[in-house]
N, C-alpha and C. Protein backbone atom coordinates (compact mmCIF):
# COMPACT_ATOMS: atom_id res chain seq x y z
N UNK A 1 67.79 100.06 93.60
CA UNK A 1 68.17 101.03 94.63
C UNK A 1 68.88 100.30 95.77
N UNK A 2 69.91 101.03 95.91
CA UNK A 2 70.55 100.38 97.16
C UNK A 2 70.73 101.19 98.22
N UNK A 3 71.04 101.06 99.94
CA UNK A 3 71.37 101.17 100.65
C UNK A 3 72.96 101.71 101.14
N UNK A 4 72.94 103.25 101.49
CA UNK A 4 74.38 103.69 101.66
C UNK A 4 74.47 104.57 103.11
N UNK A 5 75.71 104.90 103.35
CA UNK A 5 75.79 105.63 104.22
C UNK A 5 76.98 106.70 104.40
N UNK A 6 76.83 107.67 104.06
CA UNK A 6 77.11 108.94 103.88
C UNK A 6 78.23 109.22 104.62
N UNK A 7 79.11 109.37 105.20
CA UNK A 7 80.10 110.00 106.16
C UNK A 7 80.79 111.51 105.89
N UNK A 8 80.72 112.59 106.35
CA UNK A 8 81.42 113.73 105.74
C UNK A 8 81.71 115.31 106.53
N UNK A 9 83.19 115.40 106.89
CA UNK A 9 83.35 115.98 107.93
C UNK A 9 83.82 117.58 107.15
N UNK A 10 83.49 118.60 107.33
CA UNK A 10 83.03 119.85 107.21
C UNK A 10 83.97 120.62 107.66
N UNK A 11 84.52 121.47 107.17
CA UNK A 11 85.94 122.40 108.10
C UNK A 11 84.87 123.15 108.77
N UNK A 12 85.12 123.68 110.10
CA UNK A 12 84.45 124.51 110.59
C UNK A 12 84.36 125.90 110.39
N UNK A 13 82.94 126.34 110.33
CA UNK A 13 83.17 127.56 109.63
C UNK A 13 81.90 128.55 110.08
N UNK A 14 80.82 129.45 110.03
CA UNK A 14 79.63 129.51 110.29
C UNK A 14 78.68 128.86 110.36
N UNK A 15 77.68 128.83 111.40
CA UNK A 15 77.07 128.11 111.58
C UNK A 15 75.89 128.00 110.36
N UNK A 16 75.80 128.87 109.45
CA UNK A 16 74.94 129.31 107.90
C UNK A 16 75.73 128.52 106.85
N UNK A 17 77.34 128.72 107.21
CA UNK A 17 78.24 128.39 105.98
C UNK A 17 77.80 126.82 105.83
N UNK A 18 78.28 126.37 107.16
CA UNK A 18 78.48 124.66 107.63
C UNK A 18 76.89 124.25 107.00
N UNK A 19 76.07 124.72 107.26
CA UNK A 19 74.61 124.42 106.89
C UNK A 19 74.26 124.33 105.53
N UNK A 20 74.62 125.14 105.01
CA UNK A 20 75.47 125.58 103.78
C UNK A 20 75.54 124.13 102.42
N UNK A 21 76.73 123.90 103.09
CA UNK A 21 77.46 122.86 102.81
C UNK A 21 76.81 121.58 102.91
N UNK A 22 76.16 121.30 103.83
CA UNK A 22 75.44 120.03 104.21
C UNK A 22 74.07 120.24 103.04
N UNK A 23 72.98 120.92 102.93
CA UNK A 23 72.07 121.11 102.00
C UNK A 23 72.71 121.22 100.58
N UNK A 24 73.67 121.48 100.20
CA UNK A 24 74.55 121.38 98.93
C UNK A 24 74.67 119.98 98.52
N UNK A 25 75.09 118.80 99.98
CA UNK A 25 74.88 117.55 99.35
C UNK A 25 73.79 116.82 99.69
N UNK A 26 72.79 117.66 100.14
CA UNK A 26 71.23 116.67 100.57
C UNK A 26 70.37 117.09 98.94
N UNK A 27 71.17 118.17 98.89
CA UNK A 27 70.04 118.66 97.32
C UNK A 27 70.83 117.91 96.05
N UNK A 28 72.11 117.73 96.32
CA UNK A 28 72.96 116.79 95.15
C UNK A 28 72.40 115.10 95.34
N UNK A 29 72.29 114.74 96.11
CA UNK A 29 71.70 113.01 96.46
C UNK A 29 70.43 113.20 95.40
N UNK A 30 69.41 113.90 96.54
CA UNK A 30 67.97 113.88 95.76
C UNK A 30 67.87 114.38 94.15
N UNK A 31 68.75 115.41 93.64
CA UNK A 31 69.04 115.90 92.11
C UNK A 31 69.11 114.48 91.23
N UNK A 32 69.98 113.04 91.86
CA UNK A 32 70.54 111.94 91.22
C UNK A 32 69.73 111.40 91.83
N UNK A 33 68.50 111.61 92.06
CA UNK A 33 67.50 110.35 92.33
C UNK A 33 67.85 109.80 93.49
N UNK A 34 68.54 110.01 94.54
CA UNK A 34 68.03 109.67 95.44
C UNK A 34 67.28 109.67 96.46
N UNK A 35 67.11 109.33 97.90
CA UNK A 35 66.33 109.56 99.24
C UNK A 35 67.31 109.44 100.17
N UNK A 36 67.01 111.11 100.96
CA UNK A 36 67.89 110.41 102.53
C UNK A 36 66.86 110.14 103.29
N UNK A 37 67.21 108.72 103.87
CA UNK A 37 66.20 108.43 104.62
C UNK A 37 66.45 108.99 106.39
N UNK A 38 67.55 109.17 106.61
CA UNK A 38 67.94 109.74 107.83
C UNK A 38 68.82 110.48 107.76
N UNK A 39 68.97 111.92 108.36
CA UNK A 39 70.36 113.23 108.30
C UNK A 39 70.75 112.61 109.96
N UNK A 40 71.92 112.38 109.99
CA UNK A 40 72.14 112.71 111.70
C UNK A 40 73.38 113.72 111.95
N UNK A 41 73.04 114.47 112.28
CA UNK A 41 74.82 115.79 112.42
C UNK A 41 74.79 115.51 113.46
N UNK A 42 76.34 114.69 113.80
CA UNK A 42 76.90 114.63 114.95
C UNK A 42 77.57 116.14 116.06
N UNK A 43 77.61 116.91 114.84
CA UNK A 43 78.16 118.42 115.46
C UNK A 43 80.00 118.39 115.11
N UNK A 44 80.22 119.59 115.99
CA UNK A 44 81.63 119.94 115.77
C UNK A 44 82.73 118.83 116.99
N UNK A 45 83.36 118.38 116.89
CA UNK A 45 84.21 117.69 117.29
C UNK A 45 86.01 117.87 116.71
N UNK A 46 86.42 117.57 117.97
CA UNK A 46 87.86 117.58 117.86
C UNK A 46 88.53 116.01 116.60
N UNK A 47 89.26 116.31 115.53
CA UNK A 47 89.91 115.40 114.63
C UNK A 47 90.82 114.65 115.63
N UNK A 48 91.07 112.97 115.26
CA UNK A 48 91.71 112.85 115.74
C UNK A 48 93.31 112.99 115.78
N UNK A 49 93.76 113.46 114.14
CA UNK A 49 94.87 113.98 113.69
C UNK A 49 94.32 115.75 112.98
N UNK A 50 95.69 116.74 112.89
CA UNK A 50 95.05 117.62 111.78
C UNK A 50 94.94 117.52 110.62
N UNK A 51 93.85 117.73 109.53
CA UNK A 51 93.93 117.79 108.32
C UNK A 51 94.37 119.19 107.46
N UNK A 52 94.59 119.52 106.92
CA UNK A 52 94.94 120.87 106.16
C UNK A 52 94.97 121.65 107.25
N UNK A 53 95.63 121.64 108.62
CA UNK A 53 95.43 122.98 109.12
C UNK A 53 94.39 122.71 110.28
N UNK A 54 93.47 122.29 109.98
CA UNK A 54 92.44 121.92 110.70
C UNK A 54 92.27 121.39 112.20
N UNK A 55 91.89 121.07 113.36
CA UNK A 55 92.15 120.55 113.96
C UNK A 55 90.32 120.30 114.90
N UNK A 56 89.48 121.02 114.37
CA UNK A 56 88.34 120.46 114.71
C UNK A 56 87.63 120.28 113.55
N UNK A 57 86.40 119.69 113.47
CA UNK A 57 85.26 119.38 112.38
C UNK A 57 84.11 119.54 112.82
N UNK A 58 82.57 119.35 111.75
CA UNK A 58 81.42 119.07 112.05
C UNK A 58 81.35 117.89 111.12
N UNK A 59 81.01 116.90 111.82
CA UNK A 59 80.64 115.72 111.29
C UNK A 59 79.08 115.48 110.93
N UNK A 60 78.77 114.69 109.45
CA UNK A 60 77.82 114.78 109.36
C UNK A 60 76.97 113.16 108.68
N UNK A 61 76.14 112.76 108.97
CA UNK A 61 76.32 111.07 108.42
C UNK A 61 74.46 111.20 107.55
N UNK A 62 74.65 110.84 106.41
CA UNK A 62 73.08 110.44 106.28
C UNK A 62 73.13 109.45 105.82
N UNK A 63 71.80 108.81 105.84
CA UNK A 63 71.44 107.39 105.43
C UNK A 63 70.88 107.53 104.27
N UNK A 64 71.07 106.88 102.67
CA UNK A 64 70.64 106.91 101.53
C UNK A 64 70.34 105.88 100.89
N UNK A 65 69.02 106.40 100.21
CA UNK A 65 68.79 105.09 99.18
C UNK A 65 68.79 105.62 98.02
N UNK A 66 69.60 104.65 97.24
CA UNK A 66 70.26 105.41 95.71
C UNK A 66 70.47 104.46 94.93
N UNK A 67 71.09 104.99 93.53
CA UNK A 67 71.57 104.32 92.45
C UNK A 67 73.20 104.40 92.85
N UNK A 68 74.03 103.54 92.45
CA UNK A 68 75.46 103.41 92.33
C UNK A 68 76.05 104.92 91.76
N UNK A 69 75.28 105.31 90.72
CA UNK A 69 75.78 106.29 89.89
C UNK A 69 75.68 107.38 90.86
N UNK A 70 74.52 107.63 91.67
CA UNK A 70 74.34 108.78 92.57
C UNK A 70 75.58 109.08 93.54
N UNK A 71 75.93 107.94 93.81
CA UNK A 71 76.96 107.76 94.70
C UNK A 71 77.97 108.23 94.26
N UNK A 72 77.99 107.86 92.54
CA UNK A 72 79.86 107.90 92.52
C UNK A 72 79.96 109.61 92.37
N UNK A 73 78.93 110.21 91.94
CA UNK A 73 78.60 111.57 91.39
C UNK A 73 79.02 112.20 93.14
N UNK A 74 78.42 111.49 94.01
CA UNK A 74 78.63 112.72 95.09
C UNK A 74 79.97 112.42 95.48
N UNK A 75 80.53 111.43 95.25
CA UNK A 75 82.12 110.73 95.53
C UNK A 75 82.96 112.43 95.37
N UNK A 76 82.43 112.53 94.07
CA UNK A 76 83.21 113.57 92.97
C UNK A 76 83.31 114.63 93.12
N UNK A 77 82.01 114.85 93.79
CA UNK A 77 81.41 116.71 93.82
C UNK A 77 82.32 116.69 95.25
N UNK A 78 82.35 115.76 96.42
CA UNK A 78 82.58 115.81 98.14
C UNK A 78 84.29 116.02 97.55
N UNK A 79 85.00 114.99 96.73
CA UNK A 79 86.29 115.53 96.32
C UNK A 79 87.43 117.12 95.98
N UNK A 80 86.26 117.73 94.89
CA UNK A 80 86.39 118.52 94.71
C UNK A 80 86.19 120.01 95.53
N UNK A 81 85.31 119.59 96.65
CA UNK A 81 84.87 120.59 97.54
C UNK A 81 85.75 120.87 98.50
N UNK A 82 86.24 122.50 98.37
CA UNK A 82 87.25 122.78 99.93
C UNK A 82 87.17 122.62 100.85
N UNK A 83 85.68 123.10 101.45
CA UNK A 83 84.78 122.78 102.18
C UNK A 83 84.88 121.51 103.66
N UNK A 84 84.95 120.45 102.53
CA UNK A 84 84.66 118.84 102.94
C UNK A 84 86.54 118.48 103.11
N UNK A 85 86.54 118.06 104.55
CA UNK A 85 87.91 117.42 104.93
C UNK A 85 88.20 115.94 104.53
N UNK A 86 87.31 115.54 104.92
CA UNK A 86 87.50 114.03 104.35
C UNK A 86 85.53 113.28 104.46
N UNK A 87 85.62 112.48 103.47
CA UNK A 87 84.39 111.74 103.22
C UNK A 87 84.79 110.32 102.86
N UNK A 88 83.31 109.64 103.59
CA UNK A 88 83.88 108.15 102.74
C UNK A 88 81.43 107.60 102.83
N UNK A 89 82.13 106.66 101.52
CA UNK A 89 80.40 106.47 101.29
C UNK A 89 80.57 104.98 101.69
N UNK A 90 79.59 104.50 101.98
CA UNK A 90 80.09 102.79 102.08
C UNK A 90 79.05 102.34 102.35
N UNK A 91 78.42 100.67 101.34
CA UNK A 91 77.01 100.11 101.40
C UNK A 91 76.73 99.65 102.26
N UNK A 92 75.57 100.15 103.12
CA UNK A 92 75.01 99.79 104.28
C UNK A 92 74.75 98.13 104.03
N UNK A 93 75.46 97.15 104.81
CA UNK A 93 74.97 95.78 104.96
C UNK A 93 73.06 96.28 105.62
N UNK A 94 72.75 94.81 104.75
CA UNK A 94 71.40 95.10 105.32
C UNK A 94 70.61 94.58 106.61
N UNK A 95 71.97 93.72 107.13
CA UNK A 95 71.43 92.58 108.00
C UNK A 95 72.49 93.83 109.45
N UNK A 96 73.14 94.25 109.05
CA UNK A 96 73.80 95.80 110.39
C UNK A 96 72.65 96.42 110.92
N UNK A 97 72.69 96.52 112.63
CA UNK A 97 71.62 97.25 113.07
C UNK A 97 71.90 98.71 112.94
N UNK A 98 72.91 99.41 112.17
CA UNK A 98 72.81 100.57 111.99
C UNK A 98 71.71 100.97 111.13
N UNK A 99 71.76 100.55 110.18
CA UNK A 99 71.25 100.28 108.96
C UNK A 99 69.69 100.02 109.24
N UNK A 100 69.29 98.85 110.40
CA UNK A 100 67.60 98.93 110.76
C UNK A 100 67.36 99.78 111.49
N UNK A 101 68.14 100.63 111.96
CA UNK A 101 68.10 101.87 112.67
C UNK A 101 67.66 103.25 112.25
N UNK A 102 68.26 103.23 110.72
CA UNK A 102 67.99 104.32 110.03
C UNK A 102 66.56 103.92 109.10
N UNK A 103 66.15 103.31 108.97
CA UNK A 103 64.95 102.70 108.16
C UNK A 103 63.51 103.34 109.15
């Protein structure tokens, strides 16, 4: 099991929809065996460019402990989703105080 960290910004939309969306990939992690060990929603914020149209987001970050495979699976599902503006996953170094932060 390794150490990841989630990044994934949300078109804005209802506050049910957006919620929505976020439990779609907390229930996809744990489905592939993983654990979030920390959710933090930063909230809605202004992009710093527009994406599709877009020009604000809800940003959302969790902390995970997983298999590689879990990862690449949510890579796939966050791709395919209209939903999701942009995402990026990336292995928490273990010696980063972000990282002893979320523990």
């Amino acid at each position: 099991m390794r150490k990841y960290e989630v990044i994934f910004i949300v078109k804005t939309m209802e506050e049910e929809a957006t919620n929505g969306v976020i439990e779609k990939f907390s229930r996809l992690i744990q489905k592939n065996g993983g654990t979030i060990d920390k959710e933090d929603r930063w909230g809605k914020k202004r992009l710093a460019y527009e994406i599709d149209g877009e020009t604000d987001g809800y940003y959302c970050l969790f902390y995970v402990t997983c298999e590689p495979a879990c990862t690449a699976e949510c890579d796939r599902v966050m791709k395919i989703t209209d939903e999701v503006l942009k995402h990026m996953i990336v292995r928490a170094d273990e010696h980063a105080p972000e990282a002893k932060d979320a523990q």
